[in-house]
Protein backbone atom coordinates (compact mmCIF):
# COMPACT_ATOMS: atom_id res chain seq x y z
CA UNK A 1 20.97 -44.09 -46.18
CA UNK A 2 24.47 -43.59 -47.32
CA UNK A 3 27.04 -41.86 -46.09
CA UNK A 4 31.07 -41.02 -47.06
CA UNK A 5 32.07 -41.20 -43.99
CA UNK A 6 31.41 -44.86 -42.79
CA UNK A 7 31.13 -47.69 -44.83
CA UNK A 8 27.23 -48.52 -45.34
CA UNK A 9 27.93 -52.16 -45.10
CA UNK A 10 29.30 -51.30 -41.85
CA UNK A 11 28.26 -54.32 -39.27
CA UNK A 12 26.69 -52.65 -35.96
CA UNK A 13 27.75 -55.70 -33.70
CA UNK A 14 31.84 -54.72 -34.84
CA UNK A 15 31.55 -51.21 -33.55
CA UNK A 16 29.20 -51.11 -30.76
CA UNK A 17 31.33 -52.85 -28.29
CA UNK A 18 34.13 -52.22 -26.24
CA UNK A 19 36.41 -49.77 -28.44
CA UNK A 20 34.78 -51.05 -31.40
CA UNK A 21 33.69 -47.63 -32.48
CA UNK A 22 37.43 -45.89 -31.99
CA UNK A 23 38.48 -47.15 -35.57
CA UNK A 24 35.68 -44.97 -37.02
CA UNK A 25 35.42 -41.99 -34.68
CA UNK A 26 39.19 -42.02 -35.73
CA UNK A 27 38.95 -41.65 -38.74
CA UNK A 28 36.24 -39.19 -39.46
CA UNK A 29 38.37 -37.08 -37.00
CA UNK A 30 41.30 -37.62 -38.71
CA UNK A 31 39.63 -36.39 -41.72
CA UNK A 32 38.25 -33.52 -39.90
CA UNK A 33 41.67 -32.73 -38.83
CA UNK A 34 42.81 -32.94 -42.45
CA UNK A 35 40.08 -30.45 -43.63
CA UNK A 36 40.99 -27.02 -44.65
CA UNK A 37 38.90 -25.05 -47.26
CA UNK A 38 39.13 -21.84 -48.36
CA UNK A 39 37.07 -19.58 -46.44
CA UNK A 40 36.80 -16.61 -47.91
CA UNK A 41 35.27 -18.31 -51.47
CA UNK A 42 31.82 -19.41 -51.82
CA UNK A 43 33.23 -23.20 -52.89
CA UNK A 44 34.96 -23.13 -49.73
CA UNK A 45 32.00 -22.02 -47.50
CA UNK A 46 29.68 -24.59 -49.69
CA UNK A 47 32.45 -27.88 -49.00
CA UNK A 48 32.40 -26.73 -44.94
CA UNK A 49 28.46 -27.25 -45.11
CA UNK A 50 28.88 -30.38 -46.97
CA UNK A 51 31.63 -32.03 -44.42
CA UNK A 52 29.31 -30.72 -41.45
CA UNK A 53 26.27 -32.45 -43.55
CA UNK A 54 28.46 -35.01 -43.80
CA UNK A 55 29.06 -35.55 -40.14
CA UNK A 56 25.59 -35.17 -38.94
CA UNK A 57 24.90 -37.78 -41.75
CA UNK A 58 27.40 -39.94 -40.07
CA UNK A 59 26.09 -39.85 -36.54
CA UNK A 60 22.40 -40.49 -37.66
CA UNK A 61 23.85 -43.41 -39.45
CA UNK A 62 25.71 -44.41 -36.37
CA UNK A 63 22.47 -43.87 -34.08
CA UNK A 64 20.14 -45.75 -36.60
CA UNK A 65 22.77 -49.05 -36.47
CA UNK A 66 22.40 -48.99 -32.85
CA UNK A 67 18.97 -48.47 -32.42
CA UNK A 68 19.06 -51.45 -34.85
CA UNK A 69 21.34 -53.78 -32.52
CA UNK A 70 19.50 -52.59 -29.61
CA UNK A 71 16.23 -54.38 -31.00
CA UNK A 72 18.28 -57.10 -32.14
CA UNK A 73 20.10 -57.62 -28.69
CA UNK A 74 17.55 -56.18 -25.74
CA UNK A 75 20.09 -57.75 -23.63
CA UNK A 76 22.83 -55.15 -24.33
CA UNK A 77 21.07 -52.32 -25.06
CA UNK A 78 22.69 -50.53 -21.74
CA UNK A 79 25.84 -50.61 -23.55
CA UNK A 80 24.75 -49.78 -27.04
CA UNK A 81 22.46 -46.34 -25.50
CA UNK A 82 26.09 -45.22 -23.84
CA UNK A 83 27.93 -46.32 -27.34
CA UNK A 84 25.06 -44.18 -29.03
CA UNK A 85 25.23 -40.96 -26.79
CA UNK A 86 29.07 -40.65 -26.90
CA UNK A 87 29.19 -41.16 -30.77
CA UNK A 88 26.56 -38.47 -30.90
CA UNK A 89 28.36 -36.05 -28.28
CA UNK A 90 31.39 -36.97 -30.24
CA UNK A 91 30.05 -36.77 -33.77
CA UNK A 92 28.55 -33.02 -32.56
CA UNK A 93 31.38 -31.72 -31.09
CA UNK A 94 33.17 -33.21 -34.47
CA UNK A 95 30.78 -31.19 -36.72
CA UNK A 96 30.89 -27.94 -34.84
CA UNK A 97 34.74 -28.29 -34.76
CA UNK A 98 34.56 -28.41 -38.51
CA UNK A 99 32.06 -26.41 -39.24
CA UNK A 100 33.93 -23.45 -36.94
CA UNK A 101 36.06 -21.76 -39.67
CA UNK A 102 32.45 -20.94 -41.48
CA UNK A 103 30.51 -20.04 -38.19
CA UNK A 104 33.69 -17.55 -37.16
CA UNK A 105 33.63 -16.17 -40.83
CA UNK A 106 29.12 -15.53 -40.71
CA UNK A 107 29.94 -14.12 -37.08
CA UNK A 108 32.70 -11.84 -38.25
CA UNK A 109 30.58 -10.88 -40.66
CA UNK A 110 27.70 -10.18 -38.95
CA UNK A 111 29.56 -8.19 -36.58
CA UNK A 112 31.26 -6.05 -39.35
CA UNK A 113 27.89 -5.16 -40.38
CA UNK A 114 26.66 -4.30 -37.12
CA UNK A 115 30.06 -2.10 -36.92
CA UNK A 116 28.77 -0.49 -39.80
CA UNK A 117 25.43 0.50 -39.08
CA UNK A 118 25.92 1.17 -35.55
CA UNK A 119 28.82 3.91 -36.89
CA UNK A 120 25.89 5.40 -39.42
CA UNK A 121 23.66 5.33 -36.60
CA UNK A 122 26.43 7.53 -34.35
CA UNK A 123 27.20 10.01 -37.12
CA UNK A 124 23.47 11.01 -38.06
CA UNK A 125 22.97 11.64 -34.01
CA UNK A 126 26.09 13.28 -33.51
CA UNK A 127 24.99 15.80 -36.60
CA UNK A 128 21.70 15.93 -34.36
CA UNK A 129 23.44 16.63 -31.15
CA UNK A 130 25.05 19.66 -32.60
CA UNK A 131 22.26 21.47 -33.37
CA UNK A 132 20.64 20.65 -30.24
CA UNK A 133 23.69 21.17 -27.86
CA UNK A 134 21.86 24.87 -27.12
CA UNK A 135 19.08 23.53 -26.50
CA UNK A 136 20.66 21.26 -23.95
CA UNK A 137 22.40 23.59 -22.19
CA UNK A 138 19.37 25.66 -21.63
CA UNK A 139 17.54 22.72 -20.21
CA UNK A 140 20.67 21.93 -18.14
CA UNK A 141 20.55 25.36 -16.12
CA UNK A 142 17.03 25.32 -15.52
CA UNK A 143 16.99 21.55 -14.38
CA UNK A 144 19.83 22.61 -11.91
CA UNK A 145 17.69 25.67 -11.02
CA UNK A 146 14.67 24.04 -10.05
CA UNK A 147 16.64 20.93 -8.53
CA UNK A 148 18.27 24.03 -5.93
CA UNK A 149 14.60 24.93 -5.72
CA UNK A 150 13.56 21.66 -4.93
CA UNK A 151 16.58 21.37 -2.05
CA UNK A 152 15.51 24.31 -0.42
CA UNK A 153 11.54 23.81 -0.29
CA UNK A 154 12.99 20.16 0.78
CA UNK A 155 14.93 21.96 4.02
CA UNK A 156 12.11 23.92 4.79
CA UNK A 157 9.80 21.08 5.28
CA UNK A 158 12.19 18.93 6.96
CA UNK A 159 12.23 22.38 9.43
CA UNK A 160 9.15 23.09 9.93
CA UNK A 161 8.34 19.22 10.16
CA UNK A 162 10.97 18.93 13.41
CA UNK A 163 9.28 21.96 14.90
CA UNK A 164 6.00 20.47 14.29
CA UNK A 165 7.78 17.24 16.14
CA UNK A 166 9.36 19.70 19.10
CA UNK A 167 5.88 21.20 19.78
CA UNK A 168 3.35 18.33 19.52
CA UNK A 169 6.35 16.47 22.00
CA UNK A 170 6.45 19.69 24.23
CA UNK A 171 1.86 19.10 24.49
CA UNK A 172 2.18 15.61 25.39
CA UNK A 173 4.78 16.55 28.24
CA UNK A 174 2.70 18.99 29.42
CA UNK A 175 -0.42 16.74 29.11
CA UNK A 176 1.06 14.07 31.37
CA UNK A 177 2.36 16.07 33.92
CA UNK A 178 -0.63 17.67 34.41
CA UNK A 179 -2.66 14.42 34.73
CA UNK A 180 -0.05 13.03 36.93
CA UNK A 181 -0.40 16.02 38.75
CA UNK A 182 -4.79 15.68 39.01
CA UNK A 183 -4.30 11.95 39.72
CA UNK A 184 -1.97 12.53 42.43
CA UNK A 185 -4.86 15.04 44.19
CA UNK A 186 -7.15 13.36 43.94
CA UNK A 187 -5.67 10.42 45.62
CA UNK A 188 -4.45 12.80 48.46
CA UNK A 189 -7.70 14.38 48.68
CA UNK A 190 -9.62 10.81 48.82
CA UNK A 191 -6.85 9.48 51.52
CA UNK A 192 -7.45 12.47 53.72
CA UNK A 193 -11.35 12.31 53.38
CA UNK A 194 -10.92 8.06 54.43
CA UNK A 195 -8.36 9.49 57.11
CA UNK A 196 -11.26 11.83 58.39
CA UNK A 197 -13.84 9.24 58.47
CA UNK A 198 -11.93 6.90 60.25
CA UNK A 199 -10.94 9.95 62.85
CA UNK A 200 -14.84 10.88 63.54
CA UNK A 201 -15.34 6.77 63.50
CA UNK A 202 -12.85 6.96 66.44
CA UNK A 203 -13.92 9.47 67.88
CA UNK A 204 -17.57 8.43 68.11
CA UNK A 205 -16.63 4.93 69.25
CA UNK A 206 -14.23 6.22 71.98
CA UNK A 207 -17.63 8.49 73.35
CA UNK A 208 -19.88 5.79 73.38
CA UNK A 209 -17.72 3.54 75.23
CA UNK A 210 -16.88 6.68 77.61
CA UNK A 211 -20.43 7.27 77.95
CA UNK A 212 -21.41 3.61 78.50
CA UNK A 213 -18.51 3.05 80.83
CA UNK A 214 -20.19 6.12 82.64
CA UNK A 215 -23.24 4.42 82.94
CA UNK A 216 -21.92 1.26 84.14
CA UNK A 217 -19.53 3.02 86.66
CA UNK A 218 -19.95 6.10 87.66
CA UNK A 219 -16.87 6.54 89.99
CA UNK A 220 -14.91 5.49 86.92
CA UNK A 221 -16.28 8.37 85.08
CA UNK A 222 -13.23 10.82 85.06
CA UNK A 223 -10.27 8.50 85.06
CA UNK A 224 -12.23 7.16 81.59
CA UNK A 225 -12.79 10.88 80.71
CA UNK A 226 -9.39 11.27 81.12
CA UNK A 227 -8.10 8.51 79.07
CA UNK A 228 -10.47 8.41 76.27
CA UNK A 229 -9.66 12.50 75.86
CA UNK A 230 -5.17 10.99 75.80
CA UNK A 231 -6.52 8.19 73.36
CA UNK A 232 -8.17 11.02 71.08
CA UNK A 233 -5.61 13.18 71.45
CA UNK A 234 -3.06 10.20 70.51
CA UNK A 235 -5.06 9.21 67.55
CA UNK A 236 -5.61 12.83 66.39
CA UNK A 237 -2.03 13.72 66.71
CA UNK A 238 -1.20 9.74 64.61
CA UNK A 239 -3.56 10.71 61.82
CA UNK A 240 -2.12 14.43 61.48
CA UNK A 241 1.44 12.92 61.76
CA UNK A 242 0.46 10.23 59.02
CA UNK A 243 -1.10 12.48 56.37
CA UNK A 244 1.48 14.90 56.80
CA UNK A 245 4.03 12.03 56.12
CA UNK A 246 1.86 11.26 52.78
CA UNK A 247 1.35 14.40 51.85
CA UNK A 248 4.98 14.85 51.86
CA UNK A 249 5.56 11.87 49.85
CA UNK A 250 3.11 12.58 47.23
CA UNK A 251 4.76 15.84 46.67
CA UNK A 252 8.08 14.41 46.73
CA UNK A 253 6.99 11.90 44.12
CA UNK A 254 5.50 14.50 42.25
CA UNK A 255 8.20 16.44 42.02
CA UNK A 256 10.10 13.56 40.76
CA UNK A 257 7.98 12.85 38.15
CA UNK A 258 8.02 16.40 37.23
CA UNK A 259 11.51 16.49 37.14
CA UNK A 260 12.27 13.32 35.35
CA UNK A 261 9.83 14.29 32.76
CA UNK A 262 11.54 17.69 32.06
CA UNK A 263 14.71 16.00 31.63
CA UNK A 264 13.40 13.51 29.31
CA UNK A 265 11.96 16.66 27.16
CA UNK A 266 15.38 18.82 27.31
CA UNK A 267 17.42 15.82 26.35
CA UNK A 268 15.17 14.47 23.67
CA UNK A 269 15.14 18.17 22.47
CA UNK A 270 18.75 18.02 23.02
CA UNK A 271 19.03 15.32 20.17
CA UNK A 272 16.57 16.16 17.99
CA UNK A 273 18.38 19.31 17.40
CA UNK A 274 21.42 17.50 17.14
CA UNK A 275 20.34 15.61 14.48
CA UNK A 276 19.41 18.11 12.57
CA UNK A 277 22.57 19.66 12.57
CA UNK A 278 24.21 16.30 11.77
CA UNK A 279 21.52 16.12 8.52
CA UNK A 280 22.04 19.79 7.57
CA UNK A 281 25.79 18.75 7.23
CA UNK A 282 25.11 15.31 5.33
CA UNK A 283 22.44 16.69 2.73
CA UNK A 284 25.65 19.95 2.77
CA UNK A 285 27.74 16.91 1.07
CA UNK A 286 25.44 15.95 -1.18
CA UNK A 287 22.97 13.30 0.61
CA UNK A 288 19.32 13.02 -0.05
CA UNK A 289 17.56 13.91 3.15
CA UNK A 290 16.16 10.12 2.89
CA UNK A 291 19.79 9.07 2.60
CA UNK A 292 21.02 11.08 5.55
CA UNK A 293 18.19 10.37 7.86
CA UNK A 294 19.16 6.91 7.10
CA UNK A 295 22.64 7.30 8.32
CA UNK A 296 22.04 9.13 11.43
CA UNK A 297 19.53 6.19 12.07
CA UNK A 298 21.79 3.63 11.61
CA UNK A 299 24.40 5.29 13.86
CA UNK A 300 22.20 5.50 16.60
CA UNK A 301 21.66 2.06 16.50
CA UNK A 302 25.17 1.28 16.45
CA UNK A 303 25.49 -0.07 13.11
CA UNK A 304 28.62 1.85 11.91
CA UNK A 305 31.80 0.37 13.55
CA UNK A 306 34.08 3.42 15.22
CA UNK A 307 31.13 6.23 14.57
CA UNK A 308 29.04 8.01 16.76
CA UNK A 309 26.92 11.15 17.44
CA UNK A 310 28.08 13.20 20.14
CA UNK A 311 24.82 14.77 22.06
């Protein structure tokens, strides 16, 4: 292989030590530097490929006479690899550097063409955007008709969707207030059935012992009549006294419930409508009902420094 750059007789143990390659990398840059053909004529062009041939000839010359060392000397091939790579980076960069005045003149070029067409390309579809410019204004006012169309069918559904909300909410309230309302009966109605058992239990233990006690003593008989009639009395007037006490606080409860839950409804139906008020305005200035839905959720949440709903 020969090549005009380096000498072919060119030693590989003088260059690939320490600096040894700097003479030559010098000089083929030197003569790169030097280097200045005439561009814009084909014998130019043609001597820039021949210099970057030229180059590239050099570094594979330079990589085969250190491949050739490096079987020679095993020992120092470390050394000879990183000679190899930076004469190759070098010689590349080298080649490109010379071989730039060419690749700006094909990309110039190529982007001159590219001007051209591209401007052919914009006057045949401007001719074709005249004649259809009618056309487009037509389909402009009917897109922005039906797009008002869609707006409006879009409110209407978000309406009756939030009444559809309101009333199945308004059911459920009504539904668990009334089985609060069952549960809570029954469980007064079962206390005062155990309460009434547990009177007539009393009542028919308290006889027997009266009536045994009259058996055993006779003479005894009234003073037990007596107190087994204060010890009904007692426990009649306790049991009355007790399941009036629950009764009243089952129907205080109750009523709490009932209350609580009716506040719960007005203020949730406080903030629905709210809400809707608050999207009415953003879809007003132009949000998507997805969009504005999104916003008022994020507010609620607190995710908007400084901005809040007021209910």
């Amino acid at each position: 292989m020969t090549t005009d750059l380096i000498p072919t007789n060119t030693a590989p143990e003088t260059i690939f030590i320490n600096n040894g390659l700097e003479p030559v990398l010098a000089e083929i840059k030197r003569k790169v530097d030097e280097f200045s053909p005439d561009i814009e004529t084909d014998k130019g062009r043609k001597e820039v490929r021949s210099f970057a041939y030229k180059i590239a000839q050099s570094k594979t010359f330079l990589d085969k006479l250190g491949k050739s060392l490096v079987a020679e000397k095993k020992a120092e091939i470390q050394k000879v690899d990183h000679e190899r790579k930076r004469a190759r980076d070098f010689l590349d960069s080298e080649k490109e550097r010379a071989r730039k005045p060419l690749t700006d003149w094909q990309a110039a070029k190529k982007a001159e063409e590219e001007r051209k067409r591209l401007d052919a390309e914009f006057q045949a579809a401007f001719a074709e955007a005249l004649e259809m410019n009618a056309l487009f204004d037509r389909e402009k006012e009917l897109k922005r008709k039906e797009e008002e169309f869609a707006r409006i069918e879009a409110e209407r559904k978000a309406k009756a969707e939030e009444e559809e909300r309101a009333r199945k909410a308004e059911e459920e309230k009504k539904r668990i207030a009334k089985e609060a309302e069952e549960k809570a009966k029954r469980e007064y109605e079962e206390k005062i059935k155990a309460e009434k058992e547990r009177a007539e239990r009393l009542e028919r233990e308290a006889k027997e012992a009266a009536e045994r006690a009259e058996r055993e003593k006779k003479e005894a008989a009234e003073r037990a009549e007596i107190e087994r009639k204060a010890a009904a009395e007692r426990a009649r007037q306790e049991t009355e006294e007790r399941i009036r006490a629950e009764k009243e606080s089952e129907e205080k409860r109750v009523a709490a419930e009932k209350a609580a839950a009716a506040r719960l409804a007005t203020r949730r139906n406080h903030r629905a409508a709210v809400n809707r008020e608050v999207l009415k305005s953003l879809i007003g200035l132009g949000l998507s009902e997805k969009q504005g839905k999104a916003v008022i959720c994020a507010v609620a949440k607190g995710q908007i420094e400084r901005l809040e709903i007021r209910y």
